[in-house]
PDB file of N, CA and C in Angstrom:
ATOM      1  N   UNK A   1       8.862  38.276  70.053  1.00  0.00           N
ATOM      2  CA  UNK A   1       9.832  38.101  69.001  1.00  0.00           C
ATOM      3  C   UNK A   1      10.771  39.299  68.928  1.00  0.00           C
ATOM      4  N   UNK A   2      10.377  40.158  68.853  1.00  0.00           N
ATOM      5  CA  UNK A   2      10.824  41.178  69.172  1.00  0.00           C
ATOM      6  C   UNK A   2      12.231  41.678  69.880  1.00  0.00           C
ATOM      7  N   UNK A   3      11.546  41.173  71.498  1.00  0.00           N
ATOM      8  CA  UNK A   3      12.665  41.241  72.313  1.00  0.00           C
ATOM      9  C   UNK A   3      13.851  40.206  72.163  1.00  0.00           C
ATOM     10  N   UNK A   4      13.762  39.334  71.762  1.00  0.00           N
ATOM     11  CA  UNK A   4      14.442  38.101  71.508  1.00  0.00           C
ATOM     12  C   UNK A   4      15.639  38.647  70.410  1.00  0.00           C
ATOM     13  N   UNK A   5      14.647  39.381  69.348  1.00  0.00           N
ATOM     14  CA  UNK A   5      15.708  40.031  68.556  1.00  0.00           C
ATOM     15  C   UNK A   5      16.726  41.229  68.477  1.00  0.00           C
ATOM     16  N   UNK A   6      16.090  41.412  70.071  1.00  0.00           N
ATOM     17  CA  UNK A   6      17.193  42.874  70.375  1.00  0.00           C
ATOM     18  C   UNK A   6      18.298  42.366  71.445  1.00  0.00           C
ATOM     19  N   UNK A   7      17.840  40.490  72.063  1.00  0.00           N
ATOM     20  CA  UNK A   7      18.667  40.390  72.717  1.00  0.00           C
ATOM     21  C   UNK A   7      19.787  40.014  71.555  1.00  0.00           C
ATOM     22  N   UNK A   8      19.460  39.483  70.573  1.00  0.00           N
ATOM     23  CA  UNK A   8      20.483  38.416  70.106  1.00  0.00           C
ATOM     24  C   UNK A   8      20.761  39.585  68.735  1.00  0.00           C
ATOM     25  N   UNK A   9      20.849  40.559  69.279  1.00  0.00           N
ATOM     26  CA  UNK A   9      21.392  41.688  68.175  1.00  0.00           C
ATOM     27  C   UNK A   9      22.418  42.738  69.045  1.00  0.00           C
ATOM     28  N   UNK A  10      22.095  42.323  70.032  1.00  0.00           N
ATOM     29  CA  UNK A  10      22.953  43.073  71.367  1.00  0.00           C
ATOM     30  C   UNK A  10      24.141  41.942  71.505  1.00  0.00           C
ATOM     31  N   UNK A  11      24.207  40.846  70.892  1.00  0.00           N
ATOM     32  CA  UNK A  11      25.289  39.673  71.386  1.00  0.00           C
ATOM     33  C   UNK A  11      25.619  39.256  70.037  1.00  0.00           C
ATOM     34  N   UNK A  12      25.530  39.136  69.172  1.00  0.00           N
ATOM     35  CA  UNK A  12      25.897  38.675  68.097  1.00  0.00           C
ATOM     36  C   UNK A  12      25.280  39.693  66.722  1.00  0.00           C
ATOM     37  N   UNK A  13      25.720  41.105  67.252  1.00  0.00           N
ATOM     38  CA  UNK A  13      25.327  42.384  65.485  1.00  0.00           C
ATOM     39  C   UNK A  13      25.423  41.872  64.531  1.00  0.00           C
ATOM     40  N   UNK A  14      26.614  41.113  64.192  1.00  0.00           N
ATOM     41  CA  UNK A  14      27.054  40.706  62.434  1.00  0.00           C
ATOM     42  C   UNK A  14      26.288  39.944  62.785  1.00  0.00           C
ATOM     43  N   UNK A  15      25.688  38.850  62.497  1.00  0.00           N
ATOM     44  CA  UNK A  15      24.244  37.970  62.523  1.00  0.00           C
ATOM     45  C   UNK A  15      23.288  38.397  62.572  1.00  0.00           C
ATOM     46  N   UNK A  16      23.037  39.289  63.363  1.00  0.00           N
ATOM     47  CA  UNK A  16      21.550  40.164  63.367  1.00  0.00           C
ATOM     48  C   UNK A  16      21.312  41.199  62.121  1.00  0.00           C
ATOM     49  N   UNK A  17      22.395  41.392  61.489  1.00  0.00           N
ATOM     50  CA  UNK A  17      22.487  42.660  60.516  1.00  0.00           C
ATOM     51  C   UNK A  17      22.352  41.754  59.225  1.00  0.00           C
ATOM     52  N   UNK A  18      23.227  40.455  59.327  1.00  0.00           N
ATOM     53  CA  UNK A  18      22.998  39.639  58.203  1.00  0.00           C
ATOM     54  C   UNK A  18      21.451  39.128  58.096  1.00  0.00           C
ATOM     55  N   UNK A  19      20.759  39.095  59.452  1.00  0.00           N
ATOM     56  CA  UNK A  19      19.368  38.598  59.046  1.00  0.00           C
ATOM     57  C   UNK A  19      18.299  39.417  58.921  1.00  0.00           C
ATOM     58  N   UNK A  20      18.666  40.772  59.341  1.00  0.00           N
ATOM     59  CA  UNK A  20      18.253  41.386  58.642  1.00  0.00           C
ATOM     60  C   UNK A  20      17.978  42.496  57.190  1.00  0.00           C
ATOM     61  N   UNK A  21      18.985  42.188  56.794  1.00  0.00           N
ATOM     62  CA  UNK A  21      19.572  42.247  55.110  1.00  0.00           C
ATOM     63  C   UNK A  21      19.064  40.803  54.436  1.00  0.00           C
ATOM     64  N   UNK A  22      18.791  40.007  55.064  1.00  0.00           N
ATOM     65  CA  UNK A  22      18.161  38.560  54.291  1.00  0.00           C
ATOM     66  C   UNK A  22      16.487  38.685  54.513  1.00  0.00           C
ATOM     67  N   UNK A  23      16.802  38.998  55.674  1.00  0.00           N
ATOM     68  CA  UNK A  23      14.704  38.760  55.732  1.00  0.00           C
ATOM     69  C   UNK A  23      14.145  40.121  55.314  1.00  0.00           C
ATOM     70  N   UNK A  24      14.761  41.274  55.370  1.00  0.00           N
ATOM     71  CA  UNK A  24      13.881  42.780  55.068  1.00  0.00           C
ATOM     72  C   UNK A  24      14.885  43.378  53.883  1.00  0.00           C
ATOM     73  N   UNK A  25      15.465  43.255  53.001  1.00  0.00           N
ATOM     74  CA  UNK A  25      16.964  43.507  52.411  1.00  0.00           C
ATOM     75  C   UNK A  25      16.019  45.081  51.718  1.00  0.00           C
ATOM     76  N   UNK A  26      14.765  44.940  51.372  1.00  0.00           N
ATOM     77  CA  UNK A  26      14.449  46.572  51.146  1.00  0.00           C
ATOM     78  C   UNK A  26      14.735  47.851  52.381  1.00  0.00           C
ATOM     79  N   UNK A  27      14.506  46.870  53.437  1.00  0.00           N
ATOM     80  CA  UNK A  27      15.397  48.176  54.907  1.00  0.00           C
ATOM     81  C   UNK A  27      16.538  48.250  54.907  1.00  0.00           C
ATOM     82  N   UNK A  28      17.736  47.718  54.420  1.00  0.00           N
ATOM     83  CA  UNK A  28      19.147  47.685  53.710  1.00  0.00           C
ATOM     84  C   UNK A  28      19.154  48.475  52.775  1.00  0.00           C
ATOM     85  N   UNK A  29      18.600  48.289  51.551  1.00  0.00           N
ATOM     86  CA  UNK A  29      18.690  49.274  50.518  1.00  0.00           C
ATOM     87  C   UNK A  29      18.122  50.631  50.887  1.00  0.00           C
ATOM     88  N   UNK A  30      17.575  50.659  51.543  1.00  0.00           N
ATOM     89  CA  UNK A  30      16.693  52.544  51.742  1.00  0.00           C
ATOM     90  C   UNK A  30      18.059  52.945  52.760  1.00  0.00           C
ATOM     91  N   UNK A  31      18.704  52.315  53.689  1.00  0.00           N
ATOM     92  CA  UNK A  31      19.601  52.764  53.989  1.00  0.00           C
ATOM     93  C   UNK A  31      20.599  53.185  53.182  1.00  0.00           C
ATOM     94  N   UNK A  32      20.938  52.260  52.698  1.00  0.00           N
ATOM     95  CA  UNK A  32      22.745  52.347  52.206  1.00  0.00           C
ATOM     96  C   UNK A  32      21.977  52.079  50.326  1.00  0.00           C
ATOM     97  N   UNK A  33      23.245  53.005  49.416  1.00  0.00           N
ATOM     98  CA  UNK A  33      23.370  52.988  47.880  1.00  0.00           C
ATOM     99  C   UNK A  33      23.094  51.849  47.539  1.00  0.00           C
ATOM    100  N   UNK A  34      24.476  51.059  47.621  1.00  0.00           N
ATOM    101  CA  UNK A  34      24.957  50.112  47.090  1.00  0.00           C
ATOM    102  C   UNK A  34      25.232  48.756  48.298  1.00  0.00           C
ATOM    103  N   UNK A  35      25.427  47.407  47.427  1.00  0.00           N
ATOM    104  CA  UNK A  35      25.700  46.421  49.105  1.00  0.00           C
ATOM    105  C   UNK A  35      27.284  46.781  49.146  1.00  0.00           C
ATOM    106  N   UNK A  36      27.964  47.071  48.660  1.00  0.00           N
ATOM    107  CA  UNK A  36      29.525  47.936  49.307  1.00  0.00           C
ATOM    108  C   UNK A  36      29.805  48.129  50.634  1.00  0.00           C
ATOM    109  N   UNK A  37      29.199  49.230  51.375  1.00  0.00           N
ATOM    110  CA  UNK A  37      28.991  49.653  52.674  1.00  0.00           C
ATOM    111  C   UNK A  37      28.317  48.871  53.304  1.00  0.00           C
ATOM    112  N   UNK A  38      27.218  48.252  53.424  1.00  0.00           N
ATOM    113  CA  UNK A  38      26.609  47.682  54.450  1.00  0.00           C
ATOM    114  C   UNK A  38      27.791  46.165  54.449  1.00  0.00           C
ATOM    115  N   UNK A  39      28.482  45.712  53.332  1.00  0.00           N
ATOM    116  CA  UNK A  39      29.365  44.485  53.822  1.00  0.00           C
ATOM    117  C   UNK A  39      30.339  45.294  54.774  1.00  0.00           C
ATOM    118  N   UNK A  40      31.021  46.216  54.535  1.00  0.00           N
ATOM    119  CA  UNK A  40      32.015  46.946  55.394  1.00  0.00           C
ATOM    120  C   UNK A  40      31.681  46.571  56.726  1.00  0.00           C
ATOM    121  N   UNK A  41      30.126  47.229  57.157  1.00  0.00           N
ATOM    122  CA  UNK A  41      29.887  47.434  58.081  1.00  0.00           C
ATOM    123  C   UNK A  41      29.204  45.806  58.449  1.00  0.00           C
ATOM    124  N   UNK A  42      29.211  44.913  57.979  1.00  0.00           N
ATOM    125  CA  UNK A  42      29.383  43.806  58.398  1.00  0.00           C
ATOM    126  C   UNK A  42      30.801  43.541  59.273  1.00  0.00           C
ATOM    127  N   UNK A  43      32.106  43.467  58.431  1.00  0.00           N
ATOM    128  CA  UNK A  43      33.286  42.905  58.665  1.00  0.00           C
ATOM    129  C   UNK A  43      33.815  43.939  60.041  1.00  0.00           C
ATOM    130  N   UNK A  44      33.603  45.342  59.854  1.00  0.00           N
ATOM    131  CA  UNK A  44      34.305  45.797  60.984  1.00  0.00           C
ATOM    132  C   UNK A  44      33.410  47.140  62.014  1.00  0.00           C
ATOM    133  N   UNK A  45      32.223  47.559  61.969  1.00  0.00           N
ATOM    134  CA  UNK A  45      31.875  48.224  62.562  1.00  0.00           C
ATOM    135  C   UNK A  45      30.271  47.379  62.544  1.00  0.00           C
ATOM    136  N   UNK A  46      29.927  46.602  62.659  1.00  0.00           N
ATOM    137  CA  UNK A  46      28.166  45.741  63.108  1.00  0.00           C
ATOM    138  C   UNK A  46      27.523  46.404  63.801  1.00  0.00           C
ATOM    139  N   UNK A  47      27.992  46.951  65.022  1.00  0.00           N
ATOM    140  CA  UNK A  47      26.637  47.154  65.699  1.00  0.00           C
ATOM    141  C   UNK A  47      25.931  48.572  65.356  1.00  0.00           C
ATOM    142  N   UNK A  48      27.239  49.182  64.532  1.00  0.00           N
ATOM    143  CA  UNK A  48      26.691  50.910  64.134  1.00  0.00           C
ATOM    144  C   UNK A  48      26.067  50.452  63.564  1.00  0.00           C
ATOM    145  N   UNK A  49      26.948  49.793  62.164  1.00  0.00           N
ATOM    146  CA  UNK A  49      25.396  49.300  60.769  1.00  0.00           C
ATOM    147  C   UNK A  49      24.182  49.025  61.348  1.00  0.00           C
ATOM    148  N   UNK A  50      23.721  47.912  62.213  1.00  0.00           N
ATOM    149  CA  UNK A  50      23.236  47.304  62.038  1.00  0.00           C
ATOM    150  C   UNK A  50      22.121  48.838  63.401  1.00  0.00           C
ATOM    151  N   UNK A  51      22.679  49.477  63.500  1.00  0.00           N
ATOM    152  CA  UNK A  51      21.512  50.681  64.782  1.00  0.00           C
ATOM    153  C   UNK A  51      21.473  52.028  63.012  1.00  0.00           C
ATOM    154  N   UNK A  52      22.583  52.258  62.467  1.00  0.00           N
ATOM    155  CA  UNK A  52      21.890  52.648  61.395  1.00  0.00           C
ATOM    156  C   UNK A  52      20.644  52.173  60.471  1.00  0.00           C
ATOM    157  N   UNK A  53      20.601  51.083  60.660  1.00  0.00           N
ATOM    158  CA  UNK A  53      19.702  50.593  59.441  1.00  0.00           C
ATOM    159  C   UNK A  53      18.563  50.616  60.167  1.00  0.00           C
ATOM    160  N   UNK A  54      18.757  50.378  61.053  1.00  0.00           N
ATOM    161  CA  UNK A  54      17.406  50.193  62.179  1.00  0.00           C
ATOM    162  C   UNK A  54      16.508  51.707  62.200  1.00  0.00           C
ATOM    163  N   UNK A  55      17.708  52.697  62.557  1.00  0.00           N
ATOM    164  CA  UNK A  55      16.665  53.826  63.062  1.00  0.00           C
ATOM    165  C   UNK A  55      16.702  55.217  61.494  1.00  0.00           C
ATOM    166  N   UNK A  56      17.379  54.127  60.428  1.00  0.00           N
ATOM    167  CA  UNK A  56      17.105  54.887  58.656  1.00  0.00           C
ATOM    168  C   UNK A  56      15.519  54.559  58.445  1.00  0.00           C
ATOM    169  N   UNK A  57      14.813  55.305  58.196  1.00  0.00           N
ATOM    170  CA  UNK A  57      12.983  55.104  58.265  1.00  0.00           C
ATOM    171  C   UNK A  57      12.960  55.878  57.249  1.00  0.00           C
ATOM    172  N   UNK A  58      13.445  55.586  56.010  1.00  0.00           N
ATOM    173  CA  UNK A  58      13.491  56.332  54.503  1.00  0.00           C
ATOM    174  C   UNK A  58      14.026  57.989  54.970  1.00  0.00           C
ATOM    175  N   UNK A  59      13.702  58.653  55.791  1.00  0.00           N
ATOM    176  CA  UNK A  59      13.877  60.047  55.047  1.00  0.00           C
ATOM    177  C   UNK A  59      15.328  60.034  55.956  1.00  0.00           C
ATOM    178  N   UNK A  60      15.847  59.419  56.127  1.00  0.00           N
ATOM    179  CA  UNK A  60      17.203  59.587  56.991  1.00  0.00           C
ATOM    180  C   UNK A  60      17.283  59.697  58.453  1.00  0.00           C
ATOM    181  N   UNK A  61      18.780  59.603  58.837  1.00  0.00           N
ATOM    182  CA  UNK A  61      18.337  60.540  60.911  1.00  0.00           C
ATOM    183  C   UNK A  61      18.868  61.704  61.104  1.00  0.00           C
ATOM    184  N   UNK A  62      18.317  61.900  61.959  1.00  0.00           N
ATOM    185  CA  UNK A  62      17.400  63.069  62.526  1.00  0.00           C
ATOM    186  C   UNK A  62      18.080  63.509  64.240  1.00  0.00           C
ATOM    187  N   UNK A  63      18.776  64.024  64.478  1.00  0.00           N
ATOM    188  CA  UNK A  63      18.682  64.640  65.943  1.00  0.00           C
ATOM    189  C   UNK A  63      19.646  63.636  66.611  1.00  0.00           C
ATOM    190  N   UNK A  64      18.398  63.031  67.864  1.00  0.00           N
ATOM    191  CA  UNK A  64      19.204  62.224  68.755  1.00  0.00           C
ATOM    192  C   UNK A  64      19.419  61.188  67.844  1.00  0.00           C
ATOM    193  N   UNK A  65      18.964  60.739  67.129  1.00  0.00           N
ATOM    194  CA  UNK A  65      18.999  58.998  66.502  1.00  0.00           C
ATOM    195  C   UNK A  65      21.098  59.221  65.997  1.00  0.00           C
ATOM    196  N   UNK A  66      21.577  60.155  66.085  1.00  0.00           N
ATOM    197  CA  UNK A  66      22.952  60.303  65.444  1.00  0.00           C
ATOM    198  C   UNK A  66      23.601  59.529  66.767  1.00  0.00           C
ATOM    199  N   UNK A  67      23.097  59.902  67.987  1.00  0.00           N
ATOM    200  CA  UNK A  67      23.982  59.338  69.024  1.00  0.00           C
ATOM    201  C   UNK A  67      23.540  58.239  69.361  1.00  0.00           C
ATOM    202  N   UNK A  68      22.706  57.529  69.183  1.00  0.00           N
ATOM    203  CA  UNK A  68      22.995  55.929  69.276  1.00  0.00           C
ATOM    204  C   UNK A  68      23.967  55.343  68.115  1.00  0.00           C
ATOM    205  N   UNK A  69      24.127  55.930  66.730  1.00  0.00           N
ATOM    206  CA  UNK A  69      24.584  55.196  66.023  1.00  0.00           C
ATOM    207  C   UNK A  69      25.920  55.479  66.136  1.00  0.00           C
ATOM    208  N   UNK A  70      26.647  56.739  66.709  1.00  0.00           N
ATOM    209  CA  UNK A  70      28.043  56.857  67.606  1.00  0.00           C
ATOM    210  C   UNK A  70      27.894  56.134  68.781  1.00  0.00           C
ATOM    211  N   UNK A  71      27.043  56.472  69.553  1.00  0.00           N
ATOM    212  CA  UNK A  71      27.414  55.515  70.622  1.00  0.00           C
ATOM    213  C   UNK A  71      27.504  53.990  70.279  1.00  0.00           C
ATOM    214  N   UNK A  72      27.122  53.374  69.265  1.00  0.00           N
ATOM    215  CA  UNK A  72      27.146  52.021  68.628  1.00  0.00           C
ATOM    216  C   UNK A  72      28.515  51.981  67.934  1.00  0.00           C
ATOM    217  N   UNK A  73      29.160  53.009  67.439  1.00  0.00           N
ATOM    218  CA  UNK A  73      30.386  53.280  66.439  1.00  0.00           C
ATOM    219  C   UNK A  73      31.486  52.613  67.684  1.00  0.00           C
ATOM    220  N   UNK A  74      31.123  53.475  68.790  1.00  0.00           N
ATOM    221  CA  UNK A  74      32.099  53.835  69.890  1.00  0.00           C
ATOM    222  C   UNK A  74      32.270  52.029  70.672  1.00  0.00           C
ATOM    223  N   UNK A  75      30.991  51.654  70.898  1.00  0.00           N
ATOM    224  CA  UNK A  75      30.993  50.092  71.542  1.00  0.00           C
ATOM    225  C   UNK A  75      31.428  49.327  70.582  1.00  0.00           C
ATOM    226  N   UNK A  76      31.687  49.209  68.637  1.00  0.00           N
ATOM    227  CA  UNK A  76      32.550  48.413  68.215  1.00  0.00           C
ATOM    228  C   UNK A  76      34.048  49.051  68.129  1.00  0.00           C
ATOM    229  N   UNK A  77      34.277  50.366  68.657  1.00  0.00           N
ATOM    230  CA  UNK A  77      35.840  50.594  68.326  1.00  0.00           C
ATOM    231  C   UNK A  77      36.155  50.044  70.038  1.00  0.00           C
ATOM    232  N   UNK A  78      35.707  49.741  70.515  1.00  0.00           N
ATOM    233  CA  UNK A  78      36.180  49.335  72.087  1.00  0.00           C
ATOM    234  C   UNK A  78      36.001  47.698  71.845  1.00  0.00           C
ATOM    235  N   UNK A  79      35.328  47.259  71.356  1.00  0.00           N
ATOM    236  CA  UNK A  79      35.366  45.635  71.069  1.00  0.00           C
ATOM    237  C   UNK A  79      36.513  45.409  70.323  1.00  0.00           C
ATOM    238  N   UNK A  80      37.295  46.747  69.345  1.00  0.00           N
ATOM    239  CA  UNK A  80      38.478  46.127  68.752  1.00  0.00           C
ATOM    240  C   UNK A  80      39.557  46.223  69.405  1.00  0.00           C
ATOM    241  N   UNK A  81      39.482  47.498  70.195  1.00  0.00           N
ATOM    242  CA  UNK A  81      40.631  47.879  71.156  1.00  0.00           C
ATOM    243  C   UNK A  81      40.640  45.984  72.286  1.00  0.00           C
ATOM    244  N   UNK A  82      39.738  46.054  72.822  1.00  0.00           N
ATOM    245  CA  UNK A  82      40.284  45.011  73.898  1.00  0.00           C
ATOM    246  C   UNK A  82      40.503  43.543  72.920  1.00  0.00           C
ATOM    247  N   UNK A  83      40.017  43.487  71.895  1.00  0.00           N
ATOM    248  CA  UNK A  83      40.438  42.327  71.085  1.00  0.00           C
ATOM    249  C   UNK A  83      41.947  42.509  71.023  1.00  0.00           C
ATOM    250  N   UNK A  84      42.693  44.003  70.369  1.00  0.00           N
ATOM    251  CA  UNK A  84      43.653  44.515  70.146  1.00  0.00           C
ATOM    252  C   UNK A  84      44.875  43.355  71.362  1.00  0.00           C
ATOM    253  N   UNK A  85      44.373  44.147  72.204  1.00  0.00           N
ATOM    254  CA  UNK A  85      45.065  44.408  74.014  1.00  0.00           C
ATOM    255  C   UNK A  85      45.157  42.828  74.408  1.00  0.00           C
ATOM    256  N   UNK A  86      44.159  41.877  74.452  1.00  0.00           N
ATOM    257  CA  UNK A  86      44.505  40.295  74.684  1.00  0.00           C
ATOM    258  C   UNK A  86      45.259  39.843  73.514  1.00  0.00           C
ATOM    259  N   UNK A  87      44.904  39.805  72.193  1.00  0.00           N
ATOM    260  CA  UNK A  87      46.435  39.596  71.974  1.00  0.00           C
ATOM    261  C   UNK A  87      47.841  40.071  71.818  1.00  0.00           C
ATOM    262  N   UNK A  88      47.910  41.150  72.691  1.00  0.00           N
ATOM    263  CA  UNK A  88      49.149  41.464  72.631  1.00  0.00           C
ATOM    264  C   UNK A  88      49.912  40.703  74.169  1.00  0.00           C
ATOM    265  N   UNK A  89      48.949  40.258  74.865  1.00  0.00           N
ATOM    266  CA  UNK A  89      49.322  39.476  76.100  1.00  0.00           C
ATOM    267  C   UNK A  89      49.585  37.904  75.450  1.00  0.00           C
ATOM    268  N   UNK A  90      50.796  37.095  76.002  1.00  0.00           N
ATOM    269  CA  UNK A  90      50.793  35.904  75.786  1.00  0.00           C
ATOM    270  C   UNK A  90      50.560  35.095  76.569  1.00  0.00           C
ATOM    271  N   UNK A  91      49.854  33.881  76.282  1.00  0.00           N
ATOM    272  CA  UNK A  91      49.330  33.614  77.255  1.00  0.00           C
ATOM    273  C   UNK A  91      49.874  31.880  78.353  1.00  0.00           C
ATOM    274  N   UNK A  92      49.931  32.374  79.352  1.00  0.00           N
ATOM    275  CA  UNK A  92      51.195  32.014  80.185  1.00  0.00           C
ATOM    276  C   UNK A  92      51.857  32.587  81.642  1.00  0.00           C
ATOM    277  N   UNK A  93      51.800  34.154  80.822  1.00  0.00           N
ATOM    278  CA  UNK A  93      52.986  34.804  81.055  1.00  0.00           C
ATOM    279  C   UNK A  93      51.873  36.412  81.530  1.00  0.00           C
ATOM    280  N   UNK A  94      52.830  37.271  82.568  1.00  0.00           N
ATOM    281  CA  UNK A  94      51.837  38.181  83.247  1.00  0.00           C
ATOM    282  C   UNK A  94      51.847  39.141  82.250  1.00  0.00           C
ATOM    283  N   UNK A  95      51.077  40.061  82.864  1.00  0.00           N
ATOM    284  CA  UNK A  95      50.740  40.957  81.263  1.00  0.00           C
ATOM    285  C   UNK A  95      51.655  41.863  81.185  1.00  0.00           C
ATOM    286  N   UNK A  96      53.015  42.283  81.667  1.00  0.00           N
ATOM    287  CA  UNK A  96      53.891  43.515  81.170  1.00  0.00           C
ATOM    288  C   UNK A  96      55.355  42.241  80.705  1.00  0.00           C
ATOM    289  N   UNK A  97      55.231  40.950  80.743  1.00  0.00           N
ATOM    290  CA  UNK A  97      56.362  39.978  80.304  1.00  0.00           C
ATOM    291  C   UNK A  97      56.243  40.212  78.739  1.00  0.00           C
ATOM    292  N   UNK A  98      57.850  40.476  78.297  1.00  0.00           N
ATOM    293  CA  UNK A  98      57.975  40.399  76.930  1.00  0.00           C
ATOM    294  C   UNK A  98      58.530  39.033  76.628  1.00  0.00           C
ATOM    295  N   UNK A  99      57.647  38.464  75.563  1.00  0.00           N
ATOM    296  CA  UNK A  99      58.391  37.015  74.697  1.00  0.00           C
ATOM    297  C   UNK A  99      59.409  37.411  74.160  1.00  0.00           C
TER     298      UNK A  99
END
């Protein structure tokens, strides 16, 4: 079960973060204040939230655990960049053609 849930948290974060805020929502709250931030980090950064909440074990992180949750920051600011970049291509037409 386990692995199943790290595949389908590796492919779909906002779902995995939502189910786990539904099925464990006390590992949500020991993370984050208020539900404020953890929706944020629903709508535009998932996979950090969702590696923060994971490796928050009540007393906070610690050391290395900071660079997975940048390196998680870093893999959703690159999921927005190339979201960015296809639509600025139209599609048709080669990619330096202006409409």
């Amino acid at each position: 079960m386990g692995c199943l849930f790290a595949l389908f948290a590796g492919i779909f974060p906002r779902l995995a973060l939502f189910i786990v805020w539904v099925a464990r929502p006390k590992l949500v709250d020991a993370a984050f204040d208020t539900w404020f931030w953890p929706l944020l980090g629903i709508i535009f950064l998932p996979f950090a939230t969702l590696m923060y909440v994971i490796l928050y074990t009540g007393g906070g992180l610690h050391g290395f655990d900071w660079f997975w949750v940048v390196l998680a920051g870093l893999l959703d600011l690159l999921h927005w960049g190339a979201g960015w970049t296809q639509r600025r291509q139209a599609p048709g037409y080669p990619a330096g053609a202006q409409v």
